[in-house]
PDB file of N, CA and C in Angstrom:
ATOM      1  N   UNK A   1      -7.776  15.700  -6.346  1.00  0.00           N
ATOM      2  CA  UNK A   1      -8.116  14.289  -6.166  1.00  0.00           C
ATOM      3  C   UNK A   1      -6.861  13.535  -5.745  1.00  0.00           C
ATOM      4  N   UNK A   2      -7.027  12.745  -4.735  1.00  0.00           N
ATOM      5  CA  UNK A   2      -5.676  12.286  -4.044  1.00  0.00           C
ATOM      6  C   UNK A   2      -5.450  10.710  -4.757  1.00  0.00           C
ATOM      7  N   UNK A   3      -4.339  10.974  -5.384  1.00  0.00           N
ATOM      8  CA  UNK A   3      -3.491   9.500  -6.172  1.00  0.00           C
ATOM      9  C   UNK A   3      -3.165   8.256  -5.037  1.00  0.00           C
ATOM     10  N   UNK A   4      -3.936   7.028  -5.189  1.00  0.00           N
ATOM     11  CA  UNK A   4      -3.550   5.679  -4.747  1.00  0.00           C
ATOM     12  C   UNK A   4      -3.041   5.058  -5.401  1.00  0.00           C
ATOM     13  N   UNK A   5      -1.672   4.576  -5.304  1.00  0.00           N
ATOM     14  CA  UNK A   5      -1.021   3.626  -5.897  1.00  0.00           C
ATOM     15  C   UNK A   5      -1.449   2.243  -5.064  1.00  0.00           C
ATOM     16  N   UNK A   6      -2.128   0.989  -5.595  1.00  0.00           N
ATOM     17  CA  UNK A   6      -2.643  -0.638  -4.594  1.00  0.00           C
ATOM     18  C   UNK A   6      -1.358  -1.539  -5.569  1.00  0.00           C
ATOM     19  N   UNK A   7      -0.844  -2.499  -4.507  1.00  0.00           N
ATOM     20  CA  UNK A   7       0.083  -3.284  -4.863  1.00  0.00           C
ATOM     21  C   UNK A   7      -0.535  -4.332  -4.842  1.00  0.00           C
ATOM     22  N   UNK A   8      -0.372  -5.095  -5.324  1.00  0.00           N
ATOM     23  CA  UNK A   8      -0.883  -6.712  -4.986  1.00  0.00           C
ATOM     24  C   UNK A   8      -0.716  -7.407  -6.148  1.00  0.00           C
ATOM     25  N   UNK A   9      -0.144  -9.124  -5.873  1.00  0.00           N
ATOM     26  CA  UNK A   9      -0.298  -9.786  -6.805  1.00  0.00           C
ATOM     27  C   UNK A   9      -1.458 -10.850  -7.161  1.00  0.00           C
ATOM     28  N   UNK A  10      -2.102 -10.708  -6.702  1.00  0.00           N
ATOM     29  CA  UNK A  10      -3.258 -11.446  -6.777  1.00  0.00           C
ATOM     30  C   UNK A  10      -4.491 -10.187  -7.573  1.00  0.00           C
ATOM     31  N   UNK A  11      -5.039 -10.655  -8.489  1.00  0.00           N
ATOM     32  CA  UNK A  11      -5.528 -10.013  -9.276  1.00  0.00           C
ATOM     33  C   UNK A  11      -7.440  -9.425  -8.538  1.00  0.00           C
ATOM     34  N   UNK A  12      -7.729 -10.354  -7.890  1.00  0.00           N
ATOM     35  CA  UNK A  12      -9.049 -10.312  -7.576  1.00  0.00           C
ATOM     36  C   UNK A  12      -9.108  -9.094  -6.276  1.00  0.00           C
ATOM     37  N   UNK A  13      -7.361  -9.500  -5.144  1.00  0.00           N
ATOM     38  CA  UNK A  13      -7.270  -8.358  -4.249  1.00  0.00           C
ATOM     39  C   UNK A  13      -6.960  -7.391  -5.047  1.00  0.00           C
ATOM     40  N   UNK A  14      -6.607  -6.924  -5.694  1.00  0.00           N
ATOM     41  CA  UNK A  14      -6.606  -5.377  -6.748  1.00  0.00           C
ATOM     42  C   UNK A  14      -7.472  -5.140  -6.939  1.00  0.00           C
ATOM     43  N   UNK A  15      -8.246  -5.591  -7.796  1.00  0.00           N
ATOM     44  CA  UNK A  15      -9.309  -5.263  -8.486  1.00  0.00           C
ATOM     45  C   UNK A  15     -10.635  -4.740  -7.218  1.00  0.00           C
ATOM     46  N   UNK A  16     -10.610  -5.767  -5.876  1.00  0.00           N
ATOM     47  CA  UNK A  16     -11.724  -5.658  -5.125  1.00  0.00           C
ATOM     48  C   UNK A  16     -11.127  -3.821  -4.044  1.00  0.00           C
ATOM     49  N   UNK A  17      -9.622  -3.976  -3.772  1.00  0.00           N
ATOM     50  CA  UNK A  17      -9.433  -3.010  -3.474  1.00  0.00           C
ATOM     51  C   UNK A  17      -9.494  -1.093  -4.513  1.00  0.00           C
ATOM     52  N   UNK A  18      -9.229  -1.578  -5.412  1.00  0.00           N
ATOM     53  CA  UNK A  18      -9.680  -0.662  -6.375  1.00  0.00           C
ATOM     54  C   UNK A  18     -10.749  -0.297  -6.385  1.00  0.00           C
ATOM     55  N   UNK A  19     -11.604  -0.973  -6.273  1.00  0.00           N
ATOM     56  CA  UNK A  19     -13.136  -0.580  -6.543  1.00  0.00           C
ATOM     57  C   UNK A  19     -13.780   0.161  -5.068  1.00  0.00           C
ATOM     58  N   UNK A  20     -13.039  -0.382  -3.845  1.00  0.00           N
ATOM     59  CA  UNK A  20     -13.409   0.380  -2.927  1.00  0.00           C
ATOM     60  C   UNK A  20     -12.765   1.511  -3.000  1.00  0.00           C
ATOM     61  N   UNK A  21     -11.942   1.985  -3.230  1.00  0.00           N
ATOM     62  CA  UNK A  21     -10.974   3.185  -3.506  1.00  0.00           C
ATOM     63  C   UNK A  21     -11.600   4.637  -4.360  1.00  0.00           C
ATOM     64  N   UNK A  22     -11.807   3.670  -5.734  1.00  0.00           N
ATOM     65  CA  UNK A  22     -12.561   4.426  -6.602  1.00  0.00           C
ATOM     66  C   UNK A  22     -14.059   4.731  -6.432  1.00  0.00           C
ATOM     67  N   UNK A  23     -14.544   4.065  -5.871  1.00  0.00           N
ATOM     68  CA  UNK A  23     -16.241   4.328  -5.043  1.00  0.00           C
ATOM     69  C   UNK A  23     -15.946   5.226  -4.121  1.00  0.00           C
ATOM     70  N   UNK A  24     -14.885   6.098  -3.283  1.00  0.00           N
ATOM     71  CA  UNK A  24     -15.070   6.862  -2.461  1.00  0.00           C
ATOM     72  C   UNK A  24     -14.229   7.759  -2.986  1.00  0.00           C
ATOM     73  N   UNK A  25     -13.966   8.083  -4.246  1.00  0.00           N
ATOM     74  CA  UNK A  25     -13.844   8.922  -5.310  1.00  0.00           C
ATOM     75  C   UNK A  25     -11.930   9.455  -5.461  1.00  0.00           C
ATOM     76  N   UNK A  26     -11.247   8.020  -5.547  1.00  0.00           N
ATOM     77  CA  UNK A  26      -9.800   8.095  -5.380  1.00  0.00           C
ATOM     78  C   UNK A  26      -9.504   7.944  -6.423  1.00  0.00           C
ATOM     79  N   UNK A  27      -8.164   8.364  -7.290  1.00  0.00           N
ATOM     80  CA  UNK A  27      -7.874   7.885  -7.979  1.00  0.00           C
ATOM     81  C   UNK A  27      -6.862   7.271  -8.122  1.00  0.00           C
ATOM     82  N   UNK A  28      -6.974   6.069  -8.674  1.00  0.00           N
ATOM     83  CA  UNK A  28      -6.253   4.705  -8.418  1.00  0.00           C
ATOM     84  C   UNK A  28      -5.445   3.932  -9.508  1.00  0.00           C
ATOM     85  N   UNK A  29      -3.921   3.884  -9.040  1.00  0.00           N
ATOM     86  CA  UNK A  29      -2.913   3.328 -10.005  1.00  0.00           C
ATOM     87  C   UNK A  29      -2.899   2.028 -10.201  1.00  0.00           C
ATOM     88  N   UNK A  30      -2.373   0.645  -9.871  1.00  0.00           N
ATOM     89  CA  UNK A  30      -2.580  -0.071  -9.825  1.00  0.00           C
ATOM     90  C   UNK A  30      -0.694  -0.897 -10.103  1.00  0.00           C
ATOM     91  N   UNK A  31      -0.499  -1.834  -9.505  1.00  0.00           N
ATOM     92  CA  UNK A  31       0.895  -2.705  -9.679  1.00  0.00           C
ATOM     93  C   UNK A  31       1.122  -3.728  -8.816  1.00  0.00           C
ATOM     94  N   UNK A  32       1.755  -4.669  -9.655  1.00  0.00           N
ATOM     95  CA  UNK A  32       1.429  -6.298  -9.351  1.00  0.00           C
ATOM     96  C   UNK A  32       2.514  -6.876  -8.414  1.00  0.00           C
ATOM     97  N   UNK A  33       3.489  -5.924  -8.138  1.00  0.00           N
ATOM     98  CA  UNK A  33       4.875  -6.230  -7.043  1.00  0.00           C
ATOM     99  C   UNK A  33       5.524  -5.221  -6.660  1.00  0.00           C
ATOM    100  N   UNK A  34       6.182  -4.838  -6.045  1.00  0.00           N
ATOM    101  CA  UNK A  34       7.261  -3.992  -5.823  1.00  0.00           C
ATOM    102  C   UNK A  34       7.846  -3.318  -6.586  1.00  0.00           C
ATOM    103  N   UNK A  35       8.282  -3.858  -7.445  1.00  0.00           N
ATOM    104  CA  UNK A  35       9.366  -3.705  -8.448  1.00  0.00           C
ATOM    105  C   UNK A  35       8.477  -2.618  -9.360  1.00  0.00           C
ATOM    106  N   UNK A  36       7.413  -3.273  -9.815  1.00  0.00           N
ATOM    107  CA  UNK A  36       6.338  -1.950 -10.721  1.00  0.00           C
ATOM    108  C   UNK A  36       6.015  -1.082  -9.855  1.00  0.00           C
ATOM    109  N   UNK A  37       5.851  -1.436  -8.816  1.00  0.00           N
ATOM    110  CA  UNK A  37       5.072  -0.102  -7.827  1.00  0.00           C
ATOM    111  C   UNK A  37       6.465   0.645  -7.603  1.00  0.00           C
ATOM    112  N   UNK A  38       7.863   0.710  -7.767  1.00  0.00           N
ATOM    113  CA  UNK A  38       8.935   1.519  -7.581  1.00  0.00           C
ATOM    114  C   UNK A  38       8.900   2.452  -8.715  1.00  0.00           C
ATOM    115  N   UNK A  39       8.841   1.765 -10.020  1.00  0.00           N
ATOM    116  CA  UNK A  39       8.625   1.997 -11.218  1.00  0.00           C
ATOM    117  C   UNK A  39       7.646   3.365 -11.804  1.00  0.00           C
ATOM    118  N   UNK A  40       6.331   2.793 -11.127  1.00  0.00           N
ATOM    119  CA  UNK A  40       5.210   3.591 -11.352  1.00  0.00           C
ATOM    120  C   UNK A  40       5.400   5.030 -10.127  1.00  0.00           C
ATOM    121  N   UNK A  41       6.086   4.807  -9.117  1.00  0.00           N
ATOM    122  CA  UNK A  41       6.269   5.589  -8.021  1.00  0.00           C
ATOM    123  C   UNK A  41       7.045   6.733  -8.579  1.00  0.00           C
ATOM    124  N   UNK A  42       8.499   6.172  -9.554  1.00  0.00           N
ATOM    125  CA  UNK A  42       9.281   7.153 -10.102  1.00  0.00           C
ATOM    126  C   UNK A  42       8.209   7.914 -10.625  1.00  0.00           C
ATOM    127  N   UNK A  43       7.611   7.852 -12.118  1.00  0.00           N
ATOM    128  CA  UNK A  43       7.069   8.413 -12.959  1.00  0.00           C
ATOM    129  C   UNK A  43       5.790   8.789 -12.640  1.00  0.00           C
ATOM    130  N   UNK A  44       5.380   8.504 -11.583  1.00  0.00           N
ATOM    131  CA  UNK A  44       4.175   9.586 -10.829  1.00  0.00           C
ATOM    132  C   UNK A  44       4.034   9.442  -9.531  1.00  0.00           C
ATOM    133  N   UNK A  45       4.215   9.928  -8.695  1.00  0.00           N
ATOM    134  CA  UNK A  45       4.262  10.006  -6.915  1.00  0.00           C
ATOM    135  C   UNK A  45       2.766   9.928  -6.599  1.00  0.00           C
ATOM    136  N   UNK A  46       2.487   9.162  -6.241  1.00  0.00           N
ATOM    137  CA  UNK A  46       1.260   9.079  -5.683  1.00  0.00           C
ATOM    138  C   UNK A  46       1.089   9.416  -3.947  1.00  0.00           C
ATOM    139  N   UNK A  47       0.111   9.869  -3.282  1.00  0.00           N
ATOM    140  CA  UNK A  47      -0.398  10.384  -2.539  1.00  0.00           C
ATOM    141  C   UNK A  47      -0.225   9.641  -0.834  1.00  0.00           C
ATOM    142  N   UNK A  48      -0.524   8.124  -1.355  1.00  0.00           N
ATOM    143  CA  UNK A  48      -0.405   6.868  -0.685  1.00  0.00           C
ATOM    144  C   UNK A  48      -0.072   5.694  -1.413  1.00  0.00           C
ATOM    145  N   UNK A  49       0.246   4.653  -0.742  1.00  0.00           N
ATOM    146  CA  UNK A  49       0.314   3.114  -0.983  1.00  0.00           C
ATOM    147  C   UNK A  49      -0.233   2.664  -0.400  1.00  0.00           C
ATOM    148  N   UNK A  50      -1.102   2.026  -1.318  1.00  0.00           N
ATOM    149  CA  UNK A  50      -1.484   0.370  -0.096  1.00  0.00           C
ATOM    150  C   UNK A  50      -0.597  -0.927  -1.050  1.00  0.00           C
ATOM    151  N   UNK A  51       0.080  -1.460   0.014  1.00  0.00           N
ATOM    152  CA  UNK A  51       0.550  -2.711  -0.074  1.00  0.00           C
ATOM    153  C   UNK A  51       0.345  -4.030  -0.088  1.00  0.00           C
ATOM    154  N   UNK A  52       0.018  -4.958  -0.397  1.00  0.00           N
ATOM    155  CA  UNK A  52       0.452  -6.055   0.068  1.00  0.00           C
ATOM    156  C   UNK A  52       1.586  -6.501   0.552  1.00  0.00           C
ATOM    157  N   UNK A  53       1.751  -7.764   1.322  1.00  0.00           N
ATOM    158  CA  UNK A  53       3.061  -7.627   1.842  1.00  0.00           C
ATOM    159  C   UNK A  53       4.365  -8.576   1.485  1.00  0.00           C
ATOM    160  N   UNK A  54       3.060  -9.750   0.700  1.00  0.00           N
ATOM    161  CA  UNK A  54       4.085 -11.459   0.441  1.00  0.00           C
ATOM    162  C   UNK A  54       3.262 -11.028  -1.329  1.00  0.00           C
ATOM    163  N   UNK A  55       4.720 -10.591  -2.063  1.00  0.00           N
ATOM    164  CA  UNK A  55       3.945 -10.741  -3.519  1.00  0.00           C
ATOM    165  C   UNK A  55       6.069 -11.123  -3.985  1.00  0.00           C
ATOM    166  N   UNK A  56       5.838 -11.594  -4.973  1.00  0.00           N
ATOM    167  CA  UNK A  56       7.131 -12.039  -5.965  1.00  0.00           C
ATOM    168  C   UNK A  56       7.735 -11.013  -6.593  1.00  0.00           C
ATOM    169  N   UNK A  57       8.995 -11.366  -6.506  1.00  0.00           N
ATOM    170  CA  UNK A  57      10.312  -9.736  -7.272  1.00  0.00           C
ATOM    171  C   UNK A  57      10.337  -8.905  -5.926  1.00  0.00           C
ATOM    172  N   UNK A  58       9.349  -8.419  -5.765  1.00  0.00           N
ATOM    173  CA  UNK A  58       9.600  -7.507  -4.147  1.00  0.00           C
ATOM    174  C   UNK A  58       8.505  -7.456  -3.754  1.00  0.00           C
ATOM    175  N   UNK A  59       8.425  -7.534  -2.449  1.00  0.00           N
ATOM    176  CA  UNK A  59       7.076  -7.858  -1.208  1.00  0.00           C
ATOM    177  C   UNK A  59       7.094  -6.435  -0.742  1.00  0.00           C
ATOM    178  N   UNK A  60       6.151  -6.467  -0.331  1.00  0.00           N
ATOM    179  CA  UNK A  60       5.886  -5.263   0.426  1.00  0.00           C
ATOM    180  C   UNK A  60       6.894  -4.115   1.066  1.00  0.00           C
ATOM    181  N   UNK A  61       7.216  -4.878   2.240  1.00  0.00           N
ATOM    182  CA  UNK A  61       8.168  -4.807   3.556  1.00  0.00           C
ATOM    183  C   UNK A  61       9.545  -4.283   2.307  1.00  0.00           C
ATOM    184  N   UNK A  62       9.935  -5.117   1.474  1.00  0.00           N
ATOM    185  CA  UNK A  62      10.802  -4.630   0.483  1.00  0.00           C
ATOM    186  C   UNK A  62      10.624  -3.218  -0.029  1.00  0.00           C
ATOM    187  N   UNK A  63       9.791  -3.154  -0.850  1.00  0.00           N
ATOM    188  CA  UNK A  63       9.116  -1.629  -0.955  1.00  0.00           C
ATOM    189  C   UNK A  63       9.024  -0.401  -0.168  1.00  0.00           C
ATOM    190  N   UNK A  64       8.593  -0.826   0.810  1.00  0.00           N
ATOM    191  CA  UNK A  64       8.472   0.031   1.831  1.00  0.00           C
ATOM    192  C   UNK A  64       9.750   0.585   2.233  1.00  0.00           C
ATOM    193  N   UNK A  65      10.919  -0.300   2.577  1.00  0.00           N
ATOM    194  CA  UNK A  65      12.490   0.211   2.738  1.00  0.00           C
ATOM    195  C   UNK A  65      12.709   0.763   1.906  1.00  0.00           C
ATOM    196  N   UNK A  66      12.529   0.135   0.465  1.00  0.00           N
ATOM    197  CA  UNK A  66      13.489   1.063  -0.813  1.00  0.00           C
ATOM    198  C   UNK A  66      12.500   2.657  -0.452  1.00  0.00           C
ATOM    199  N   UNK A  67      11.699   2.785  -0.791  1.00  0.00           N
ATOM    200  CA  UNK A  67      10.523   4.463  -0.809  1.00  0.00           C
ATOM    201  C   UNK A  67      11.601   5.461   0.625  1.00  0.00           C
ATOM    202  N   UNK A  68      11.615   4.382   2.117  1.00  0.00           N
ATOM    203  CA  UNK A  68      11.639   5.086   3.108  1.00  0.00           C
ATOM    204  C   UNK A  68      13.438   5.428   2.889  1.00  0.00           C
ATOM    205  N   UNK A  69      14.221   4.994   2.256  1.00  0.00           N
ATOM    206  CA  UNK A  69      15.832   5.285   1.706  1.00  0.00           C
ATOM    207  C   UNK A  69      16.225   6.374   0.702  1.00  0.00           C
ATOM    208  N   UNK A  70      14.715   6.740  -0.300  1.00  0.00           N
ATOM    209  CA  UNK A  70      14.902   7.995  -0.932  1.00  0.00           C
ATOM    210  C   UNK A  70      14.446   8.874  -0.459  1.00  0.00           C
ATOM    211  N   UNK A  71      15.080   9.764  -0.163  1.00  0.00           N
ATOM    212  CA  UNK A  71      14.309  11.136   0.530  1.00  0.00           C
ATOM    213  C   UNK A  71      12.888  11.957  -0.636  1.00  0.00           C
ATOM    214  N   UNK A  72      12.980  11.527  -1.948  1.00  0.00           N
ATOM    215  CA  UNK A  72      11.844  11.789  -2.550  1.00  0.00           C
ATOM    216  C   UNK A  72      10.881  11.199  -2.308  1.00  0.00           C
ATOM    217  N   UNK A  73      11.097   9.786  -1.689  1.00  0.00           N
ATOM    218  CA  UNK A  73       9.727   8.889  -1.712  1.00  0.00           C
ATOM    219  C   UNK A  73       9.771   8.589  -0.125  1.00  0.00           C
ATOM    220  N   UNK A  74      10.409   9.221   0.579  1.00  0.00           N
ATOM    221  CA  UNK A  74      10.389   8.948   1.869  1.00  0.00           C
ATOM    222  C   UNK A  74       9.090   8.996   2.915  1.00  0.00           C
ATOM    223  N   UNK A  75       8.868  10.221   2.367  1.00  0.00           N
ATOM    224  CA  UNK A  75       7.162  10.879   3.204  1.00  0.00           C
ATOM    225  C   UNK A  75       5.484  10.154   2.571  1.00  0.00           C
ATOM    226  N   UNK A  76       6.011   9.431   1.642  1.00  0.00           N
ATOM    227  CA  UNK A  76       4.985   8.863   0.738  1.00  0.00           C
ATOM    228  C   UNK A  76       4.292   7.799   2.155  1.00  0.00           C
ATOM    229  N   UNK A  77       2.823   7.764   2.495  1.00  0.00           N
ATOM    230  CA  UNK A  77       2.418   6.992   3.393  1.00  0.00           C
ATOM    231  C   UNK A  77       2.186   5.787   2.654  1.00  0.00           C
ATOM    232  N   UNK A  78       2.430   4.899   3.689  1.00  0.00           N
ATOM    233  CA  UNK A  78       2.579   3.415   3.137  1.00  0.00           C
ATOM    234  C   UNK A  78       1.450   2.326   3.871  1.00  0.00           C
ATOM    235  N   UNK A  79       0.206   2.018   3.567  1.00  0.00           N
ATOM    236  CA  UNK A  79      -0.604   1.260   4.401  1.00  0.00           C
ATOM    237  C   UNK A  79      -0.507  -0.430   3.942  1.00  0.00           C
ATOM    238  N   UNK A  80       0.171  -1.233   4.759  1.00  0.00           N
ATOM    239  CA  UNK A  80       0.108  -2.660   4.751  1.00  0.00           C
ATOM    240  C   UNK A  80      -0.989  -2.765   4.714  1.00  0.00           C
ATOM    241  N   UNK A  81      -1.113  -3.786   3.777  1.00  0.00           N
ATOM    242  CA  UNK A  81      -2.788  -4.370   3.992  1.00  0.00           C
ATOM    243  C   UNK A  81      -2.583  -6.223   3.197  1.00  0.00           C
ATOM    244  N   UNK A  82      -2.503  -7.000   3.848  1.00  0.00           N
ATOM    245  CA  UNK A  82      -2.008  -8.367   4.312  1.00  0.00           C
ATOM    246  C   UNK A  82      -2.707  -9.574   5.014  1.00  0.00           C
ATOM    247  N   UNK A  83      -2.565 -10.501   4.561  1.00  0.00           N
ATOM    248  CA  UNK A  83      -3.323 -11.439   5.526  1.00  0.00           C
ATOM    249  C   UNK A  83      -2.321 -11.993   6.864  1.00  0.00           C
ATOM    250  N   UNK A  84      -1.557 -11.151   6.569  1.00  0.00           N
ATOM    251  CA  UNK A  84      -0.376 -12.083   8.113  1.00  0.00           C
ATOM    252  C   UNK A  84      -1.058 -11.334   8.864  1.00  0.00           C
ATOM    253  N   UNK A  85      -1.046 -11.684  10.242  1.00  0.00           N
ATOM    254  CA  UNK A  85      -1.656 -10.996  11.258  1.00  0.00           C
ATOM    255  C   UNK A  85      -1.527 -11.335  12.863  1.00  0.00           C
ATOM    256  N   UNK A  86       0.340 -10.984  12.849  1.00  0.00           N
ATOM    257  CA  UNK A  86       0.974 -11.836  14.085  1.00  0.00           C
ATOM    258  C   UNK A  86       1.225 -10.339  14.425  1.00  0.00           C
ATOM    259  N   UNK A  87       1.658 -10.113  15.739  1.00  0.00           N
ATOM    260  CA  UNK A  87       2.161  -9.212  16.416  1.00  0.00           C
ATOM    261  C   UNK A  87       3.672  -8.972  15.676  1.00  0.00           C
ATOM    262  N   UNK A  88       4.373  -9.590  15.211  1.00  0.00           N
ATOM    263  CA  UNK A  88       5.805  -9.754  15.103  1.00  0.00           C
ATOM    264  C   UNK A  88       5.468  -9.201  13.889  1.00  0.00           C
ATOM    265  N   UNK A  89       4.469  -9.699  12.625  1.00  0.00           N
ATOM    266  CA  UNK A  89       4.503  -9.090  11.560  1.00  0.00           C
ATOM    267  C   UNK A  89       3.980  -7.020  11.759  1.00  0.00           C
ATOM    268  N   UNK A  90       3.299  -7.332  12.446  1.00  0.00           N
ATOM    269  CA  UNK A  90       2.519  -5.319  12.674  1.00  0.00           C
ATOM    270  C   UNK A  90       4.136  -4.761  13.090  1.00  0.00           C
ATOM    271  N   UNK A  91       5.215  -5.624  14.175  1.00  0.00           N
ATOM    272  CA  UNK A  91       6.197  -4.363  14.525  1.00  0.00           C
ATOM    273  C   UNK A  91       7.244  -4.344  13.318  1.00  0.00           C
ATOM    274  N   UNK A  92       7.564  -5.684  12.317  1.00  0.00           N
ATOM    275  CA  UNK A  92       8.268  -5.181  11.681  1.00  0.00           C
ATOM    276  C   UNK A  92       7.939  -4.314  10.702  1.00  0.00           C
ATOM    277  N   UNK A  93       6.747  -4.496  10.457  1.00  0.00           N
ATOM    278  CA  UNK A  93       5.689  -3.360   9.534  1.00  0.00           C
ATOM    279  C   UNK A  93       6.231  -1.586   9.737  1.00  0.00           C
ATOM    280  N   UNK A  94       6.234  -1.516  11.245  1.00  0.00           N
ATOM    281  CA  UNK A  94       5.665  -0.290  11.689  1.00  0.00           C
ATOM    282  C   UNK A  94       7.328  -0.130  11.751  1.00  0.00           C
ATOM    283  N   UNK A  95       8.516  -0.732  11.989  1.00  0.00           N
ATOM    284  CA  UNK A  95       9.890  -0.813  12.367  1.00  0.00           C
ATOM    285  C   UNK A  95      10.015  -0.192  10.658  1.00  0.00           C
ATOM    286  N   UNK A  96       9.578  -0.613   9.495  1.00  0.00           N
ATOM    287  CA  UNK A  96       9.911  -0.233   8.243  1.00  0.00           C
ATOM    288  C   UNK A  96       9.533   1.271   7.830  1.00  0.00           C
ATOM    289  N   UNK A  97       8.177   1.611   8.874  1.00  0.00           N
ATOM    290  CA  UNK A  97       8.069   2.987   8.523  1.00  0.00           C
ATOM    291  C   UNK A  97       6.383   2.362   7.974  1.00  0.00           C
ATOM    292  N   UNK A  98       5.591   1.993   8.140  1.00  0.00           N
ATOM    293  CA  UNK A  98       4.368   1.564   7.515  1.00  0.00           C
ATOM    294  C   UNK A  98       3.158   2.420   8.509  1.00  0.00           C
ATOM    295  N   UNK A  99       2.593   3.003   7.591  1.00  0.00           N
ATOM    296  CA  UNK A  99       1.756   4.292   8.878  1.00  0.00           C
ATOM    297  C   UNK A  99       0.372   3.385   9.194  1.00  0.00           C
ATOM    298  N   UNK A 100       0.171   2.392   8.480  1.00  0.00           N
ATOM    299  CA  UNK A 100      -1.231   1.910   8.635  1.00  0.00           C
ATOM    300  C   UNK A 100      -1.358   0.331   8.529  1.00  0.00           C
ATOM    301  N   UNK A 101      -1.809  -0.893   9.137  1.00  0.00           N
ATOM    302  CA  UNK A 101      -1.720  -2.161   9.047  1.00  0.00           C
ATOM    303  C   UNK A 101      -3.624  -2.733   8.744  1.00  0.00           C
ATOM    304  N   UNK A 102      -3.807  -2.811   8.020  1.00  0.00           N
ATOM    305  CA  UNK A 102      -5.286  -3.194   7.571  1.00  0.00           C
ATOM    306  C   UNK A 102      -4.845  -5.106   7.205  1.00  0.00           C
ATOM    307  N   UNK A 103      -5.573  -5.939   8.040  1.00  0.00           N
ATOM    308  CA  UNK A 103      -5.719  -7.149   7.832  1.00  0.00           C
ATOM    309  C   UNK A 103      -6.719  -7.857   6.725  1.00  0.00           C
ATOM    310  N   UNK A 104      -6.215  -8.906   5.645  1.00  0.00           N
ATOM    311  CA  UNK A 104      -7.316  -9.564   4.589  1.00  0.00           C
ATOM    312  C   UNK A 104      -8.114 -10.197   5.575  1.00  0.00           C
ATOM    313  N   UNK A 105      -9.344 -10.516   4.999  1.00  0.00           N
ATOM    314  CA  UNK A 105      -9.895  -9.693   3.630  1.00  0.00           C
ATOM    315  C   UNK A 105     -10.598  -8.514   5.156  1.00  0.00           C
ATOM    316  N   UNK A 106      -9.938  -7.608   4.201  1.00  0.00           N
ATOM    317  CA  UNK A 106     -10.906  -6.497   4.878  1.00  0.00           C
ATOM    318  C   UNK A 106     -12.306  -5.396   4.086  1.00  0.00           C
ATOM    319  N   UNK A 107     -12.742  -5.031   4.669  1.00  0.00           N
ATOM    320  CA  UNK A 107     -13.915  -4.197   4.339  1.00  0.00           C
ATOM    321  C   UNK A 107     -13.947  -2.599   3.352  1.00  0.00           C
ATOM    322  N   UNK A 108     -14.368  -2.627   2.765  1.00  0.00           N
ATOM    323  CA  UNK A 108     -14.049  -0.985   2.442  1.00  0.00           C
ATOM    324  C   UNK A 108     -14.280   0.484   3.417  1.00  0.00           C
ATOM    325  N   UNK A 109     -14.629  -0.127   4.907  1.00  0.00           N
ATOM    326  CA  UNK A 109     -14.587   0.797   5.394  1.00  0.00           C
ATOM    327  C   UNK A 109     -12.953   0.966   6.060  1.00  0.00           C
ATOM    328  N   UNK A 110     -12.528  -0.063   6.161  1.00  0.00           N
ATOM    329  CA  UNK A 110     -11.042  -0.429   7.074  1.00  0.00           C
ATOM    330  C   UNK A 110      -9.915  -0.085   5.870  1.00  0.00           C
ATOM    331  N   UNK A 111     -10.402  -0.133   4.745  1.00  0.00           N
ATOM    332  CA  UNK A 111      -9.355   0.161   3.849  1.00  0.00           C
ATOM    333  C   UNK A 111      -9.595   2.293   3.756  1.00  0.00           C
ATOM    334  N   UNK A 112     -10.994   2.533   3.670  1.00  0.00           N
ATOM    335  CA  UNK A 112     -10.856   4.190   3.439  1.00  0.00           C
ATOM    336  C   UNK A 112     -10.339   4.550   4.398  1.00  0.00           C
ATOM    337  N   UNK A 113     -10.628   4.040   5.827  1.00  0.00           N
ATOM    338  CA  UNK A 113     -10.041   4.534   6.921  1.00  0.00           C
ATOM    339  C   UNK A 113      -8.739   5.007   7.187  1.00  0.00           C
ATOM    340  N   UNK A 114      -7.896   3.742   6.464  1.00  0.00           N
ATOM    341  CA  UNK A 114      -6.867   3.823   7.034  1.00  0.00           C
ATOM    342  C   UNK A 114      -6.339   4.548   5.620  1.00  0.00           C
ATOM    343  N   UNK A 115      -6.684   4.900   4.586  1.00  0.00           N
ATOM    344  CA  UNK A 115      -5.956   5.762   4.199  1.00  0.00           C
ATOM    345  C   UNK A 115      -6.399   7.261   3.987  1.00  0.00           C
ATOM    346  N   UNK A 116      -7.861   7.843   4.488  1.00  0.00           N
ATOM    347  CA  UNK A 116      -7.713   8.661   5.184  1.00  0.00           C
ATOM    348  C   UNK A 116      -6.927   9.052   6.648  1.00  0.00           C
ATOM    349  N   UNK A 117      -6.664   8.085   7.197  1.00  0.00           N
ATOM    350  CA  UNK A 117      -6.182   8.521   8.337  1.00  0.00           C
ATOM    351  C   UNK A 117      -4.354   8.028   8.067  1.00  0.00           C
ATOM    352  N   UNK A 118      -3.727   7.803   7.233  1.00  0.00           N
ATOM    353  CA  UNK A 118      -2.813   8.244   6.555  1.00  0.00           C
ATOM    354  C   UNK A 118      -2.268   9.087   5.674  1.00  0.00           C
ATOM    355  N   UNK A 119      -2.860   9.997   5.699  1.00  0.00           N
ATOM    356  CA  UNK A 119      -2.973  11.125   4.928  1.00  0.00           C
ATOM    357  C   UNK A 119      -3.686  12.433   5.747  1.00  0.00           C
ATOM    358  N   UNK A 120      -3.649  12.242   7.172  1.00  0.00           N
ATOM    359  CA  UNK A 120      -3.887  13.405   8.078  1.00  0.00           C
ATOM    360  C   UNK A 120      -2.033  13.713   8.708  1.00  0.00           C
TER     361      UNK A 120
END
């Protein structure tokens, strides 16, 4: 069973992304910034990330550098999933190493997608 670690500080995007996650039979960590999702990353490597990207203590884009700087957490796929949705935000995304960009509010098909297809 493949481990999702979902970042977000907003409680309702967790919870709604969780539930699509766990309905297509994932199992799912859960952390409210960066800083826990580094935390929770040490003490169990999960499979993927989905991110948010603007959360407090460390944003996304933050996260994503620290993971892609350890060679243990380097290969870990990282899917943005964000309400910014400028061209400038997708290249610095993809410039950080981010394998997948899913825009809020999105669907549970755009969220399995992209982390099946981060994990091919």
């Amino acid at each position: 069973m493949s481990k999702i670690l979902v970042v977000d500080d907003l409680k309702s995007e967790l919870d709604m992304i969780t539930q699509y996650l766990t309905s297509a039979g994932y199992t799912v960590e859960t952390a409210i910034n960066g800083k826990q999702a580094m935390e929770k990353v040490t003490a169990n490597v999960p499979d993927v990330i989905v991110t948010d990207w603007m959360m407090p203590e460390m944003g996304g884009l933050d996260l994503c550098r620290q993971l892609k700087k350890n060679p243990d957490t380097a290969n870990i796929p990282v899917i943005a999933c964000t309400a910014k949705n400028r061209d400038v935000d997708r290249m610095w995304a993809k410039k950080q190493g981010v394998k997948a960009y899913v825009v809020k509010p999105c669907t549970s098909e755009e969220i399995i997608t992209a982390v099946k297809e981060a994990m091919e």
